[in-house]
C-alpha atoms as a PDB file:
ATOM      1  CA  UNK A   1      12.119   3.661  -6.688  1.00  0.00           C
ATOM      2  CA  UNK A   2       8.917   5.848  -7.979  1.00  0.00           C
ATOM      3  CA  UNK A   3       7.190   8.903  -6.226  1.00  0.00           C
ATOM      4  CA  UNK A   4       3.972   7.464  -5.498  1.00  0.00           C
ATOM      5  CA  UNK A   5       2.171  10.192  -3.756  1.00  0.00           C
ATOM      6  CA  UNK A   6       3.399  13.473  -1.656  1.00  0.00           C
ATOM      7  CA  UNK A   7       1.223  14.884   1.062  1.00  0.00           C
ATOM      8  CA  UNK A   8       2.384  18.355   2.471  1.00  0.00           C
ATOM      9  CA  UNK A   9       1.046  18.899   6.044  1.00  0.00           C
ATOM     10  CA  UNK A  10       3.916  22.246   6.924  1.00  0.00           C
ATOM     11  CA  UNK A  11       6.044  23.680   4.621  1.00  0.00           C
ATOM     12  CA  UNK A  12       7.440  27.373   5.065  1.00  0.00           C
ATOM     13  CA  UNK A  13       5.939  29.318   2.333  1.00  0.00           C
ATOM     14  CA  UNK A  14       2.895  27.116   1.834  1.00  0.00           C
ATOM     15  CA  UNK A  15      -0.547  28.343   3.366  1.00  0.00           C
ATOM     16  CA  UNK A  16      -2.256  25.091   3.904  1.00  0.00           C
ATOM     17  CA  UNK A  17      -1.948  21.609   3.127  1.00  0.00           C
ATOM     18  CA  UNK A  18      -1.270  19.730  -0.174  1.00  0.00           C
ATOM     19  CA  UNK A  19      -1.530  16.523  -1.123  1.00  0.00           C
ATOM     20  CA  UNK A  20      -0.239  15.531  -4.321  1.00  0.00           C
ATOM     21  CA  UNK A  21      -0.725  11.818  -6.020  1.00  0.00           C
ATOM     22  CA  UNK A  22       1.786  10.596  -8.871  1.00  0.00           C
ATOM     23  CA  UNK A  23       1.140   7.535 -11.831  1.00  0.00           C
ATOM     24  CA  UNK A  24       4.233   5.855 -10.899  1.00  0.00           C
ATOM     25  CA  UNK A  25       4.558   4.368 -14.486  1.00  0.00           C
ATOM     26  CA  UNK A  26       4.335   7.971 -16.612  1.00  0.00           C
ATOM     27  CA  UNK A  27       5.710  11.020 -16.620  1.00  0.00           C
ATOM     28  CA  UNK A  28       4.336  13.364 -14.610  1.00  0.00           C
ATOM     29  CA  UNK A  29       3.546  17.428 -15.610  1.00  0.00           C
ATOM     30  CA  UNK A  30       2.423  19.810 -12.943  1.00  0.00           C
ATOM     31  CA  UNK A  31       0.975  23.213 -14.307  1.00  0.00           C
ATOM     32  CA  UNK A  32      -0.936  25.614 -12.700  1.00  0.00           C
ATOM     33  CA  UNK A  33      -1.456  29.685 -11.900  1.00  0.00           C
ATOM     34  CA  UNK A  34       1.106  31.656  -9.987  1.00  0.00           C
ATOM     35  CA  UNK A  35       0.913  30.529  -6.181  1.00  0.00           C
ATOM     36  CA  UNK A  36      -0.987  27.315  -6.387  1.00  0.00           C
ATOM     37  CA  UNK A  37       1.970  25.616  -4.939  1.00  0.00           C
ATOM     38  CA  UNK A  38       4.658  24.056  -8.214  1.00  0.00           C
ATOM     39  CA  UNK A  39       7.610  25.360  -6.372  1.00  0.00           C
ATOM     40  CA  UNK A  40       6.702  24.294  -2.773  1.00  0.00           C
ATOM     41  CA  UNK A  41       5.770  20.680  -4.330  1.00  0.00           C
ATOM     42  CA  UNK A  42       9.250  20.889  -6.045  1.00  0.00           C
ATOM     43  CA  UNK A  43      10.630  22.399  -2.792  1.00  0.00           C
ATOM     44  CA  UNK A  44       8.804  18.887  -0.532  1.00  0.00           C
ATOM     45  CA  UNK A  45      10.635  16.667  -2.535  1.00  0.00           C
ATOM     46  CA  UNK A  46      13.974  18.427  -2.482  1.00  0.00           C
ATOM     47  CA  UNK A  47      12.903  17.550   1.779  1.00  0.00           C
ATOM     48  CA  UNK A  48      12.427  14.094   0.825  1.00  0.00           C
ATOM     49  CA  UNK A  49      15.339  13.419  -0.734  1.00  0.00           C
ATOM     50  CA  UNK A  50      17.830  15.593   1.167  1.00  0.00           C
ATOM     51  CA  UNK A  51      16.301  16.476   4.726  1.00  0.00           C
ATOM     52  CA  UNK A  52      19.897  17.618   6.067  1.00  0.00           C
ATOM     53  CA  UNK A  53      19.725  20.870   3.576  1.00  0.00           C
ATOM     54  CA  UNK A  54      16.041  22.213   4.796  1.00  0.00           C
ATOM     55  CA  UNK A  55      15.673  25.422   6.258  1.00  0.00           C
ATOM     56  CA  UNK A  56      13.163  25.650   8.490  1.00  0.00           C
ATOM     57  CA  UNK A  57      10.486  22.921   9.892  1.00  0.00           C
ATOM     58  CA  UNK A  58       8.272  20.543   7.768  1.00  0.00           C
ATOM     59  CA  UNK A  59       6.442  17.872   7.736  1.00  0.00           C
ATOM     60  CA  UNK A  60       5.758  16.160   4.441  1.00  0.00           C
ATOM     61  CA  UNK A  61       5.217  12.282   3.917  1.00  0.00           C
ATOM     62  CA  UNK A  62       5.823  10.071   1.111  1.00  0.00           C
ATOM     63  CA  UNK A  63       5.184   7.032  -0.656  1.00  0.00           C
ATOM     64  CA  UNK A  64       7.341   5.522  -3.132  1.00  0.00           C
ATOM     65  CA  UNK A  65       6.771   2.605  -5.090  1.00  0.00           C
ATOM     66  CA  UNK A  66       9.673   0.251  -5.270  1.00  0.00           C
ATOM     67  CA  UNK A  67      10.207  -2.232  -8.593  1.00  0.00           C
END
C-alpha cells in the first residue's frame, strides 16, 4: 500500500489547510522554510497510521494506492 495523496483540513499546530499529493512509484522529498508545514505533514500521517495515539482533534484524509 502507497501514500497517494494527504489532504489536511484540522490539525493542531497547523494554520490552514494542506493538501499534499505523492508519485506513488518514487521516493518522495519534502523541503521547505521553517513553518511551511514538514512536521505537521509528518505529524498527519503519524494520524493516519495510528489514530489511537493523537492528541487533540483532526481531520485529515487519505488516499493510498494499493498493488
Amino acid at each position: 500500500m502507497k501514500l497517494k495523496a494527504l489532504d489536511i483540513r484540522l490539525l493542531p499546530g497547523l494554520d490552514s489547510p494542506l493538501a499534499v499529493s505523492f508519485d506513488a512509484h518514487a521516493v518522495n522529498v519534502i523541503t521547505g522554510p521553517n513553518a511551511s508545514g514538514k512536521s505537521s505533514l509528518i505529524r498527519a500521517v503519524r494520524a493516519v497510521l495510528y489514530p489511537e495515539q493523537i492528541d487533540g482533534f483532526c481531520h485529515i484524509l487519505a488516499e493510498f494506492e494499493s498493488d
